[in-house]
Protein backbone atom coordinates (compact mmCIF):
# COMPACT_ATOMS: atom_id res chain seq x y z
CA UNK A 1 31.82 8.49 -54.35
CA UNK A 2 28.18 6.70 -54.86
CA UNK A 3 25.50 7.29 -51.98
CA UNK A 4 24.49 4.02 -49.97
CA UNK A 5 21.70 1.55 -50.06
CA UNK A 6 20.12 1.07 -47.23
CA UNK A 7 20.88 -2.27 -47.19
CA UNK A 8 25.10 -1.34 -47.81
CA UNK A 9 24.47 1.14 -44.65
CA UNK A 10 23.59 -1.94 -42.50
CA UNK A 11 26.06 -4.15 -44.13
CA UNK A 12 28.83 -1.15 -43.58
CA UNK A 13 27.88 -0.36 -39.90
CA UNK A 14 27.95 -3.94 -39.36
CA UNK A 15 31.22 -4.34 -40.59
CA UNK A 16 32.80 -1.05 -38.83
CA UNK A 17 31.23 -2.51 -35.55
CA UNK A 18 32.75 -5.73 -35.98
CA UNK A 19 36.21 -4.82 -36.94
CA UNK A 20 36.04 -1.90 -33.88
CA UNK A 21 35.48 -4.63 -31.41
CA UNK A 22 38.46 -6.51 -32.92
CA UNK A 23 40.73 -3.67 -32.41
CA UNK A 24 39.30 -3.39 -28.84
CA UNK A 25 41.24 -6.20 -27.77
CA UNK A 26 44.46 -4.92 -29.13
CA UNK A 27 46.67 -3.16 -26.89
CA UNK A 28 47.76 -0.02 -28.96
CA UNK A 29 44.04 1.68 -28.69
CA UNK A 30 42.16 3.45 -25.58
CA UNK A 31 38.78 3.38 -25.52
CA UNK A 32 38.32 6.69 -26.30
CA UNK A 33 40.09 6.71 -29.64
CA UNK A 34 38.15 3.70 -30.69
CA UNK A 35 34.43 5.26 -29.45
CA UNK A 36 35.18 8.63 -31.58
CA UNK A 37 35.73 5.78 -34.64
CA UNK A 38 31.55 5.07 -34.87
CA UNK A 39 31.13 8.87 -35.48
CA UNK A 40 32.24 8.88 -39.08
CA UNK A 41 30.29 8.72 -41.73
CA UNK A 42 30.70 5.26 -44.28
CA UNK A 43 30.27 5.06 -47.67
CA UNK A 44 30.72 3.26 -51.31
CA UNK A 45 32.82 3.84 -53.77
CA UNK A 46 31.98 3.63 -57.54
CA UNK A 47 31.13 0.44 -58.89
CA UNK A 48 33.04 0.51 -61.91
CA UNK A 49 36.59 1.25 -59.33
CA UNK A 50 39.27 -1.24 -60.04
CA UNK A 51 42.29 -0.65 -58.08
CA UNK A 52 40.75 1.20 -54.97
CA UNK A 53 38.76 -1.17 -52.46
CA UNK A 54 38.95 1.61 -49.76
CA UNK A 55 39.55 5.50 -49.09
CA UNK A 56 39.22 7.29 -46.09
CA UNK A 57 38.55 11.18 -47.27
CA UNK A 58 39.12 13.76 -44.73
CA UNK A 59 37.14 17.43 -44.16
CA UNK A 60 37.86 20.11 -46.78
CA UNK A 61 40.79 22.67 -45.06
CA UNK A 62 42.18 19.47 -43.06
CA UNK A 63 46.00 20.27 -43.16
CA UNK A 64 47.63 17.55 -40.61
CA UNK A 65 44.98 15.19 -40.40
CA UNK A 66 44.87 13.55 -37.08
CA UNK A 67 42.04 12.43 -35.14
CA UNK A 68 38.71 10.87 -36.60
CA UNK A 69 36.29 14.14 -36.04
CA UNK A 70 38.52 14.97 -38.92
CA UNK A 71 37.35 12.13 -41.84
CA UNK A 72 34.72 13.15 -44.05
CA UNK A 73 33.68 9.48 -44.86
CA UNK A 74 35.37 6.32 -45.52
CA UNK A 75 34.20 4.65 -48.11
CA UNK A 76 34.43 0.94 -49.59
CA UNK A 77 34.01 -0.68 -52.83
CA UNK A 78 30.30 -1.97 -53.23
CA UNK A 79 31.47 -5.80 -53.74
CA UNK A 80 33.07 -5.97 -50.62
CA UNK A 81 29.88 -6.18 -49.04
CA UNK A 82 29.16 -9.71 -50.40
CA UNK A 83 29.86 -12.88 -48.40
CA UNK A 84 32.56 -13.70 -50.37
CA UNK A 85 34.89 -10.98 -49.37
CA UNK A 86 33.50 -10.59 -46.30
CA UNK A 87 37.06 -11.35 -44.31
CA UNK A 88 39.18 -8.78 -47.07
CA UNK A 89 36.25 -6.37 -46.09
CA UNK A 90 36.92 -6.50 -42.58
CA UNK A 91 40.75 -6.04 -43.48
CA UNK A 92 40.18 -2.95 -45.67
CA UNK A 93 37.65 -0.78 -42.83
CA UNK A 94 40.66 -2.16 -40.24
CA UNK A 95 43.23 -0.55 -42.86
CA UNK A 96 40.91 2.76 -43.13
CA UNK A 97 40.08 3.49 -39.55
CA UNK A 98 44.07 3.09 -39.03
CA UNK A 99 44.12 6.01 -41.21
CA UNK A 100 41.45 7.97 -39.21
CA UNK A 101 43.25 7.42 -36.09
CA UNK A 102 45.87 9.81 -37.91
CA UNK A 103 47.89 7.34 -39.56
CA UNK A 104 47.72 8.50 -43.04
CA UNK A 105 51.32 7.83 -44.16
CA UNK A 106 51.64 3.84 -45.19
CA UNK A 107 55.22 4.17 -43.52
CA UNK A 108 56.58 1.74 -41.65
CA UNK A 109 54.39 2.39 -38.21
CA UNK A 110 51.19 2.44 -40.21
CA UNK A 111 52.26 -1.04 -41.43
CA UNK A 112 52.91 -2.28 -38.24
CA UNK A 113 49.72 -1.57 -36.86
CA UNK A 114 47.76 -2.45 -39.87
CA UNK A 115 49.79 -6.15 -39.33
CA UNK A 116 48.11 -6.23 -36.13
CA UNK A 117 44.87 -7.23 -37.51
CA UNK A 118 44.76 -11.17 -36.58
CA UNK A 119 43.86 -12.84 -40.10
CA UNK A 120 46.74 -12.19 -42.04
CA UNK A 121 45.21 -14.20 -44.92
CA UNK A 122 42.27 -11.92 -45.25
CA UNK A 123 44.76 -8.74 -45.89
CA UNK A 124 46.18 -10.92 -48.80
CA UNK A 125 42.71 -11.45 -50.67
CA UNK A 126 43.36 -8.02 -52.39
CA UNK A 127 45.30 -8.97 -55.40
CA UNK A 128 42.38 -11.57 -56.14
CA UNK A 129 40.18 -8.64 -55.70
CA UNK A 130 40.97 -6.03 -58.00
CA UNK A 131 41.95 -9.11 -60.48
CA UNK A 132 38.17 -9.95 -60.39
CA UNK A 133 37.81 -6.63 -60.63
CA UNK A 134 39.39 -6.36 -63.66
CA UNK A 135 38.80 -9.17 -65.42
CA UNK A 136 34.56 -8.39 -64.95
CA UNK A 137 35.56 -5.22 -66.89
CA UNK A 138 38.00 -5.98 -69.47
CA UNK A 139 36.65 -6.62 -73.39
CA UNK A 140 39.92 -8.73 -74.13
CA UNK A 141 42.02 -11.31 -72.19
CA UNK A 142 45.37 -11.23 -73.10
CA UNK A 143 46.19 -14.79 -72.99
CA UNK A 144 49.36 -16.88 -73.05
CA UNK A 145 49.65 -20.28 -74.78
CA UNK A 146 52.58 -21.67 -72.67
CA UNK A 147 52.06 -20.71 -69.04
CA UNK A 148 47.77 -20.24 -69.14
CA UNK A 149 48.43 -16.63 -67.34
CA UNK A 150 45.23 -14.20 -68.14
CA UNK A 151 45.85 -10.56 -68.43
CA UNK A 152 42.54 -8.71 -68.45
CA UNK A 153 42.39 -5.36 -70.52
CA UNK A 154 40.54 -2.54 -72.48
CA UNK A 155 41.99 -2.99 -76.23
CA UNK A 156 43.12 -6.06 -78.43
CA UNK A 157 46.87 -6.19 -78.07
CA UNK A 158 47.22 -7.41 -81.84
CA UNK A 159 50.49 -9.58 -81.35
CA UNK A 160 52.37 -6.79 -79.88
CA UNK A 161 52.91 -7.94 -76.03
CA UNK A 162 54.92 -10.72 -74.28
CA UNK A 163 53.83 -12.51 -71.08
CA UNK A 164 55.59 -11.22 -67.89
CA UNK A 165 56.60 -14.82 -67.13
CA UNK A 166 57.61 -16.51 -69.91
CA UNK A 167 58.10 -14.18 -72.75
CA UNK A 168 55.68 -15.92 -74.98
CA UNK A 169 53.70 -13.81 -77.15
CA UNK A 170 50.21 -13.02 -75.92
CA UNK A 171 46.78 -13.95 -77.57
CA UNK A 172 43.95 -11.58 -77.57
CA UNK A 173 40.30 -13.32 -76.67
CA UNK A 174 37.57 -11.60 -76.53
CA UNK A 175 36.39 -11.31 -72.45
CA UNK A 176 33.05 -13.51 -72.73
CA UNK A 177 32.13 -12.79 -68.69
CA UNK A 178 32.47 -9.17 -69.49
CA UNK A 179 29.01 -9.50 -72.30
């Protein structure tokens, strides 16, 4: 967990604000459970994070977490708060205040209200994400010659892998937008 800019503070409140009113005009919420949502306390993860774009951590001692006087913070990857990702943003805070409503399980109810967020598309943007993600961080590309599919990673695979898709032996190149 990284402490807050100012500036991701604004851009965070912002964000919880805007994706609170949303679930306002759903159905399954009162009022009251969305008011005691502002209370928590927001936060960014680590920049360097990969496969987490959101966490919501509760109080130390919490056994049966249940209600949102109960969440430490939720936090959200740093990039998120760019304009780009602005709409996956708004899906992940959506998918964390779900969980701070007591919903911590990602069972079938959870999904069900998560799928009540009214931009489907935006909940998709997360394998692009953490591919991004990824790839910004990676020292090789893993490349294949037949099908053009990148696989971003840490160590030169020397000849040694296949490609998921079409079994053709993967080139390593070094990751030039990692330098």
């Amino acid at each position: 967990m990284a402490k807050p800019s100012v500036n991701q503070l604004n851009e965070l409140n912002g964000l919880r604000d805007f994706v609170i009113e949303v679930m306002s005009a759903m159905e399954v919420w009162s009022d009251n459970e969305l008011t005691n949502l502002t209370a928590i306390k927001l936060g960014v993860l680590r920049k360097n994070a990969t496969q987490r774009h959101g966490v919501t951590r509760w109080k130390r001692g919490v056994r049966n977490p249940s209600a949102p006087e109960q969440v430490e913070v939720i936090d959200l990857h740093p990039r998120l708060l760019n304009a780009d990702w602005k709409p996956y943003a708004a899906w992940v805070m959506h998918h964390e205040l779900v969980h701070a409503l007591g919903y911590t399980a990602h069972d079938s109810t959870f999904r069900s209200l998560e799928a009540l967020w009214p931009s489907p598309k935006s909940g998709k943007m997360g394998s692009s994400f953490t591919e991004m993600l990824r790839k910004e961080k990676s020292s090789w590309l893993w490349v294949c010659n037949t099908c053009e599919k990148e696989y971003p990673r840490q160590k030169a695979g020397k000849g040694r892998y296949l490609c998921r898709i079409c079994r053709t032996v993967l080139v390593d190149l070094p990751n030039k937008a990692s330098q």
